[in-house]
Protein backbone atom coordinates (compact mmCIF):
# COMPACT_ATOMS: atom_id res chain seq x y z
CA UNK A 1 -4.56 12.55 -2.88
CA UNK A 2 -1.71 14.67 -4.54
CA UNK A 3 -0.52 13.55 -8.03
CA UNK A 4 3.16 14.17 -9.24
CA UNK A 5 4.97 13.11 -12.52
CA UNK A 6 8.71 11.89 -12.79
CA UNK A 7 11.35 13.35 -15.27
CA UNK A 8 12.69 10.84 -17.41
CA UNK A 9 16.01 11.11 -17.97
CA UNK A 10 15.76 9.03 -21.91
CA UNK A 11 13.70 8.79 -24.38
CA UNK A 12 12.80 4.78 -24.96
CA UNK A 13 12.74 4.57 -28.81
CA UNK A 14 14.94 5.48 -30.19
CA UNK A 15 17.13 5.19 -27.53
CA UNK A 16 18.49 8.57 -26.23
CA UNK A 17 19.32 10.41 -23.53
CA UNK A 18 17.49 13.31 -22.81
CA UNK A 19 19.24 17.09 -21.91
CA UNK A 20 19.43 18.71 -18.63
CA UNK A 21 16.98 21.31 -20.57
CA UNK A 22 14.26 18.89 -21.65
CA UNK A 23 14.17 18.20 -17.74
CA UNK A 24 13.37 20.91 -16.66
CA UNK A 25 10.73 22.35 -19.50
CA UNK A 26 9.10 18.89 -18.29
CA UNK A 27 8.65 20.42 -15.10
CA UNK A 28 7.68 23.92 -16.09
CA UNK A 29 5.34 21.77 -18.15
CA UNK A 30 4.08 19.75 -15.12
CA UNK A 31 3.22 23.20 -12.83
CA UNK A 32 1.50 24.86 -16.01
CA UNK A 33 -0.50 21.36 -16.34
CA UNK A 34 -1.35 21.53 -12.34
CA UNK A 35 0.44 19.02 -11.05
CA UNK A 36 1.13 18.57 -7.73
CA UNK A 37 4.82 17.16 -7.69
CA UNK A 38 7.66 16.35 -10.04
CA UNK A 39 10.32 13.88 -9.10
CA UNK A 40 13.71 13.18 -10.21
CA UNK A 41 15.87 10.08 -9.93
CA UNK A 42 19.47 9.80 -8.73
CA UNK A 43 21.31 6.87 -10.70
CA UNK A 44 24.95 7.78 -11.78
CA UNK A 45 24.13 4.69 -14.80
CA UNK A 46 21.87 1.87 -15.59
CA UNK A 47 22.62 -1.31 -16.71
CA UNK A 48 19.97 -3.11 -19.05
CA UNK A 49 20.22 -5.68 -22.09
CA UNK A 50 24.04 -5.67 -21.48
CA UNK A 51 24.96 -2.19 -22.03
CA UNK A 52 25.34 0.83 -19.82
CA UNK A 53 24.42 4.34 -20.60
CA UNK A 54 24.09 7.49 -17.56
CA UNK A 55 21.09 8.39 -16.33
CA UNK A 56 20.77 11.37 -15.65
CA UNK A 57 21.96 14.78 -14.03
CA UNK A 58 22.70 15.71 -9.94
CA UNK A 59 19.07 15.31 -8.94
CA UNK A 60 19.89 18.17 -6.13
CA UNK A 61 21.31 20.56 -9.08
CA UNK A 62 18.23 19.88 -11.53
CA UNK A 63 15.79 20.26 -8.85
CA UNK A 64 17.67 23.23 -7.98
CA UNK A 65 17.43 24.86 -10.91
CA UNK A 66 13.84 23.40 -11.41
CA UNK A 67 13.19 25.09 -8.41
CA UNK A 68 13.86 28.78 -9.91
CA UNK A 69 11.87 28.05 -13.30
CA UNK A 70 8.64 27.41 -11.49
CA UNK A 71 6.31 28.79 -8.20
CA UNK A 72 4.28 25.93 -7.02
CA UNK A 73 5.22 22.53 -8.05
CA UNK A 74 6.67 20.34 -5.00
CA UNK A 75 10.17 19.26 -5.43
CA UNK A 76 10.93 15.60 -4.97
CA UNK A 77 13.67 13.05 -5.11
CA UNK A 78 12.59 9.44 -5.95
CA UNK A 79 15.11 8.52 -4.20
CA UNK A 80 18.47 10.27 -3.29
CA UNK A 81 20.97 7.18 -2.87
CA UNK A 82 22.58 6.96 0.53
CA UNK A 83 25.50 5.32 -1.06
CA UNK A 84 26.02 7.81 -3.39
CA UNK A 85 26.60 11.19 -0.48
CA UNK A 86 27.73 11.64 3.12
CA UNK A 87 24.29 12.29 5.47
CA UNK A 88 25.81 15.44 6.19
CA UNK A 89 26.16 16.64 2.57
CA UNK A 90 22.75 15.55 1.88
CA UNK A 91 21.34 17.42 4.58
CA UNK A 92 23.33 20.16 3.56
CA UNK A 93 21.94 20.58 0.23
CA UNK A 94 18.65 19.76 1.32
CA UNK A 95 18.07 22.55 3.65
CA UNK A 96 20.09 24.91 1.21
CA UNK A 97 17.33 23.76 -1.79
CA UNK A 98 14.08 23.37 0.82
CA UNK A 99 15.05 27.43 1.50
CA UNK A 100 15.82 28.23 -1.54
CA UNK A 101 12.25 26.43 -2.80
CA UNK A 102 10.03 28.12 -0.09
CA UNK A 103 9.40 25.08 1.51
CA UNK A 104 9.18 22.73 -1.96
CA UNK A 105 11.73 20.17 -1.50
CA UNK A 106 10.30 16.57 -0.79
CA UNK A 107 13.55 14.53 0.41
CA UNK A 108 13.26 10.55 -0.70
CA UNK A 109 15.78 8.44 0.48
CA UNK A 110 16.90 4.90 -0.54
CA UNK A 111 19.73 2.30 0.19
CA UNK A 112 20.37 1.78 -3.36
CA UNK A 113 19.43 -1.73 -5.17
CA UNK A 114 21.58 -1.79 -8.24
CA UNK A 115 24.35 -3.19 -7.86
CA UNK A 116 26.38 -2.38 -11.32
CA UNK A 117 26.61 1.13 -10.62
CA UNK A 118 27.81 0.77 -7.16
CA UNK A 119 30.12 -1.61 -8.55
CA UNK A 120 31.50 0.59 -11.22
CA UNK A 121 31.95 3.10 -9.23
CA UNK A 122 33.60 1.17 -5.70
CA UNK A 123 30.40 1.28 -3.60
CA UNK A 124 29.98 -0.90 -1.16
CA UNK A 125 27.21 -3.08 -1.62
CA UNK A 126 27.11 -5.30 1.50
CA UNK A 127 24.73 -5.11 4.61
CA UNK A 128 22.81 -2.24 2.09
CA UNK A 129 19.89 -1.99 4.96
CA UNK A 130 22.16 -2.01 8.11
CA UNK A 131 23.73 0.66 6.28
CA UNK A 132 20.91 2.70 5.64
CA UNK A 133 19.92 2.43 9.11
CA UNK A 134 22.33 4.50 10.37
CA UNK A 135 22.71 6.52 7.87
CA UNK A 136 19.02 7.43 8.27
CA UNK A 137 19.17 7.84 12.12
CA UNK A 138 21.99 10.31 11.19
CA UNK A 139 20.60 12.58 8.55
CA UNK A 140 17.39 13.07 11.11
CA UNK A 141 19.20 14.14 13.24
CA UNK A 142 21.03 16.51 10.38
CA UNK A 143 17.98 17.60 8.98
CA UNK A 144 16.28 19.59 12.66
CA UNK A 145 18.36 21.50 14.70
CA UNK A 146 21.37 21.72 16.87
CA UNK A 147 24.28 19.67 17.37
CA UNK A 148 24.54 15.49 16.99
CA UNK A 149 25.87 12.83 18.33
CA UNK A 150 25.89 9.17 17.25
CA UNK A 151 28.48 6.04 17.29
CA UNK A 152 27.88 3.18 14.88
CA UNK A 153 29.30 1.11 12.90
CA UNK A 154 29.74 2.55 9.86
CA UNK A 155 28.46 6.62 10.86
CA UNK A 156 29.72 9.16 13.17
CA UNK A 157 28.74 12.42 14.37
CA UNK A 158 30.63 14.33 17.19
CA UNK A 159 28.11 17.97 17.96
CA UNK A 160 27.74 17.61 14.01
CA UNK A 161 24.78 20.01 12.86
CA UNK A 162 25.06 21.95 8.83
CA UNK A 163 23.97 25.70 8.00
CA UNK A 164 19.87 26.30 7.23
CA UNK A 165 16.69 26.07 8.75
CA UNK A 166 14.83 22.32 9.57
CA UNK A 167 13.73 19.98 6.81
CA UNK A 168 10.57 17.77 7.86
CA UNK A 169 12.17 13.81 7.75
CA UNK A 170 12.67 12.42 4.82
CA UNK A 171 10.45 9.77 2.99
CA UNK A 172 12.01 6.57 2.09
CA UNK A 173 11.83 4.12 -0.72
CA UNK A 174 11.02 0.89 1.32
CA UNK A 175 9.94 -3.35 0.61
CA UNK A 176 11.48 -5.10 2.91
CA UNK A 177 9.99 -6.06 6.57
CA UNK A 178 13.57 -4.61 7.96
CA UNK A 179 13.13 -1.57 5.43
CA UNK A 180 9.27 -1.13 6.24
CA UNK A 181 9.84 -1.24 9.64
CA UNK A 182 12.53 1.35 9.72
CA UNK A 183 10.31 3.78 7.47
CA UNK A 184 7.59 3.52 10.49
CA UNK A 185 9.96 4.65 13.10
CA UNK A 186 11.78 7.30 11.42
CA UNK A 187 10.65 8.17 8.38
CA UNK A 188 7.92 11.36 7.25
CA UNK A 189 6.75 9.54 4.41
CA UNK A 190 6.72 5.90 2.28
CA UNK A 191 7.14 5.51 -1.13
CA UNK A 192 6.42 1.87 -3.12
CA UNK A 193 7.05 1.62 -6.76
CA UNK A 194 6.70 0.87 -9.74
CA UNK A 195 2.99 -0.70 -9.84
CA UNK A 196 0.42 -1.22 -12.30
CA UNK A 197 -3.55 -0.93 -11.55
CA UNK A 198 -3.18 -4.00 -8.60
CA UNK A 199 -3.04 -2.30 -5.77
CA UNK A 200 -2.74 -5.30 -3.20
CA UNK A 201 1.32 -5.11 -3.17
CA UNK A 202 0.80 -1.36 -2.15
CA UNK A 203 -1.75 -1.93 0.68
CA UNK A 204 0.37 -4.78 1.94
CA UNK A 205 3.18 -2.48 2.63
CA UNK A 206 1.55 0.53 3.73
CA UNK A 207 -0.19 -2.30 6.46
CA UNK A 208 3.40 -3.50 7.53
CA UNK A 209 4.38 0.61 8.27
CA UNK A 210 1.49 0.99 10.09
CA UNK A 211 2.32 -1.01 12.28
CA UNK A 212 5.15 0.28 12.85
CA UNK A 213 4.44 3.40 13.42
CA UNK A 214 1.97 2.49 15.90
CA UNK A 215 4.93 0.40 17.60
CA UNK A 216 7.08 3.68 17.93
CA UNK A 217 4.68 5.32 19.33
CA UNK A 218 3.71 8.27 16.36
CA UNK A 219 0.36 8.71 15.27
CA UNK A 220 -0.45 8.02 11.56
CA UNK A 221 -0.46 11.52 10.27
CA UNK A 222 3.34 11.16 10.92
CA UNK A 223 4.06 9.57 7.56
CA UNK A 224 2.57 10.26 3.77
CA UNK A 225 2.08 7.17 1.99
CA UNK A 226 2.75 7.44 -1.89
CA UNK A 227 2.73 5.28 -4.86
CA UNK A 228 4.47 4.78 -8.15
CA UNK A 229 2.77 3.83 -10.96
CA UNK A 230 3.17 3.82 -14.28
CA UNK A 231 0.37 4.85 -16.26
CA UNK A 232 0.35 5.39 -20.38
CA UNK A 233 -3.04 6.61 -21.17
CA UNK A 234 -3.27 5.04 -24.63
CA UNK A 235 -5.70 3.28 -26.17
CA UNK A 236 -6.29 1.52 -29.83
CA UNK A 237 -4.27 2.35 -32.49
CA UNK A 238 -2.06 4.79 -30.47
CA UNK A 239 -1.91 2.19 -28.07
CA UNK A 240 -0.75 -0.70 -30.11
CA UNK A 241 1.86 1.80 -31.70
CA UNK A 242 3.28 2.03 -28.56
CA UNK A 243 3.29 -1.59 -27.81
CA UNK A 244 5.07 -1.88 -30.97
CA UNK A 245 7.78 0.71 -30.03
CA UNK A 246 8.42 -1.37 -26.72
CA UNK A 247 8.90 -4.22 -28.99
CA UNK A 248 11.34 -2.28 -30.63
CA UNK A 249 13.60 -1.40 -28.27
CA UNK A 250 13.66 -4.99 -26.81
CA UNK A 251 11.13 -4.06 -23.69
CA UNK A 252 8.05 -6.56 -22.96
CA UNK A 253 4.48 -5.08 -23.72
CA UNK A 254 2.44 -3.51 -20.95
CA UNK A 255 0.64 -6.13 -19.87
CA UNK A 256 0.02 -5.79 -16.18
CA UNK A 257 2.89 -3.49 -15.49
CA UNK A 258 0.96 -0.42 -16.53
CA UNK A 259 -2.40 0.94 -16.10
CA UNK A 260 -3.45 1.66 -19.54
CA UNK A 261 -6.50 2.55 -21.78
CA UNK A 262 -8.21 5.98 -22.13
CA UNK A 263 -7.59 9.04 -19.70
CA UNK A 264 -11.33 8.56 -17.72
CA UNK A 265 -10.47 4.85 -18.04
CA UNK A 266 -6.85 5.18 -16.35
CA UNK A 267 -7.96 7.82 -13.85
CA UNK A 268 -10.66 5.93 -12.70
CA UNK A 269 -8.15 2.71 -11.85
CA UNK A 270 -5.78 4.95 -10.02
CA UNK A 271 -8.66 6.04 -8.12
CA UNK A 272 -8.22 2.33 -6.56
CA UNK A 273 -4.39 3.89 -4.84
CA UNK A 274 -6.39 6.29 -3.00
CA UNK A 275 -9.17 3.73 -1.69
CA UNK A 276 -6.03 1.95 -0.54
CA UNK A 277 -4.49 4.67 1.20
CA UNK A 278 -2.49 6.23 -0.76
CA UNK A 279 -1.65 9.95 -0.12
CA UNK A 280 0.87 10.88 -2.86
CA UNK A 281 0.40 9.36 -6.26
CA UNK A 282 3.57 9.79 -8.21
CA UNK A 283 3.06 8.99 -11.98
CA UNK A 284 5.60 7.76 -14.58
CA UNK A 285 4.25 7.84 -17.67
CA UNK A 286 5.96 4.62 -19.31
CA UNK A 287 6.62 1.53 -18.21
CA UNK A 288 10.39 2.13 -18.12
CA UNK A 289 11.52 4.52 -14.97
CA UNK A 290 14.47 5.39 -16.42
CA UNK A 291 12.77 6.23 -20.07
CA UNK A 292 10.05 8.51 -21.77
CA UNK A 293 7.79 6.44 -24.13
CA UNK A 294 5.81 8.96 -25.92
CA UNK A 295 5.29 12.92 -25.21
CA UNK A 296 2.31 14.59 -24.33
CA UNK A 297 0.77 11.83 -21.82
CA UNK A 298 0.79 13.97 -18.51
CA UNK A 299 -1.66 16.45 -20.89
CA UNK A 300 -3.77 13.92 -21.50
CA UNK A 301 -4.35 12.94 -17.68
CA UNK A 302 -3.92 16.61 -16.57
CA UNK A 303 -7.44 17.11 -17.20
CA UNK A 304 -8.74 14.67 -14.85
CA UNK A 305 -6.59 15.51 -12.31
CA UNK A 306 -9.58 16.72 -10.15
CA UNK A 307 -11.20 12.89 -9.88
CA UNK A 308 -8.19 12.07 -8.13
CA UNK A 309 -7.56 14.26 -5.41
């Protein structure tokens, strides 16, 4: 099993956004800590406790430029909105950045779920997963070689093909039976977050895109199966002083939401992903994806790293 870490965009308390810079010394950080992956977001704002703040730079541009700080690390989106770019600008970039990487760039694609920033900014936000549909058969098609063609209802292609070399098909953010099922027949990978240490919800899903796969024909080795979870690897006083800082910033403790306790502790409970077939762990260390709730937590796993794969 490979491990990654997301790039928050924020800090949780107090309450900041985080520079373009910080990003990407978080990544540097990541490949010097032997990581496996880091993964960036793509959310133009977020909407929580009734106010609205950004969230975070181009994820093509910061992975971009993440891509020339560092060697190893695998690039990843988690998850480019379809909404948000024409299939045939997102292919574009991603064969310009999967070159420019060496063969880094992990494409994750999503339909988009929320709704205030595709309302702010005139997105539609009906029939999200016919949508995505075709805008999934379409950047495919983008993403290998040659010319296109395809007629549907809300994509077109007519011998449409961008400049670069393939990109492997992309892995997609799915729940949904409609979503899952599409993932199965299309997509080179499945990603299911944000979980805590249950991993029933996760093997539930991966079962449902199984089956799919098997119904369209591709063999299992098709499709990487990954996982986000959110892991703070805290424990007693540190821990409470974090539970305290949540408090603070008007979040709800960790509860269930995280796996938490000491680094062998949490290790050994994301262990449970990979008994469940997980192939791609992706890690957020708080329980907030959009925020950072203390530095210095991917160090404290990084050692352990090893039990896991």
């Amino acid at each position: 099993m490979r491990v990654g870490v997301t790039i928050a965009a924020g800090d949780l308390a107090p309450r900041r956004p985080r520079s373009f810079g910080e990003m990407v010394e978080d990544a540097v950080e990541a490949e010097r800590l032997g990581y496996d992956s880091v993964w960036v977001m793509d959310h133009f704002l977020v909407e929580r406790d009734g106010s609205r703040s950004p969230a975070g730079p181009d994820p093509m541009t910061l992975l971009a430029y993440i891509a020339a700080r560092t060697e190893r690390i695998q690039l990843g989106t988690l998850v480019a909105c379809a909404a948000f770019r024409p299939p045939a600008q997102l292919a574009r970039e991603a064969k310009a950045l999967q070159e420019a990487s060496g063969g880094r760039l992990l494409l994750g694609v999503g339909a988009g779920w929320h709704q205030p920033e595709f309302d702010a900014f005139g997105f539609p936000f009906d029939h999200l997963v016919g949508r995505f549909e075709e805008y999934l058969e379409v950047l495919c098609g983008l993403l290998g070689e040659g010319p296109r063609d395809f007629e549907g209802r809300y994509q077109r292609l007519r011998q449409g093909q961008v400049f670069g070399p393939p990109v492997p098909p992309p892995w997609v953010a799915a729940f949904g039976p409609r979503m899952l099922a599409l993932t199965g027949r299309l997509a080179g990978g499945w990603n299911s977050a944000w979980h805590g240490a249950g991993t029933q919800t996760f093997a539930t899903g991966l079962a449902a895109v199984e089956a799919a796969l098997a119904a369209a024909g591709r063999s299992r080795s098709e499709l990487v199966a990954s996982a986000g979870v959110f892991a703070v690897p805290l424990e007693g006083a540190e821990l409470a002083e974090a539970e305290l800082k949540l408090a603070q910033a008007g979040q709800p403790g960790l509860g269930e939401r995280a796996v938490s306790g000491s680094a062998v502790a949490v290790a050994e409970a994301l262990r449970g992903y990979a008994r469940a077939g997980c192939e791609h762990l992706v890690l957020n260390f708080s329980p907030s994806p959009f925020r950072s709730l203390t530095p210095g937590l991917a160090a404290r796993l990084a050692p352990l790293l090893d039990r896991l794969r």
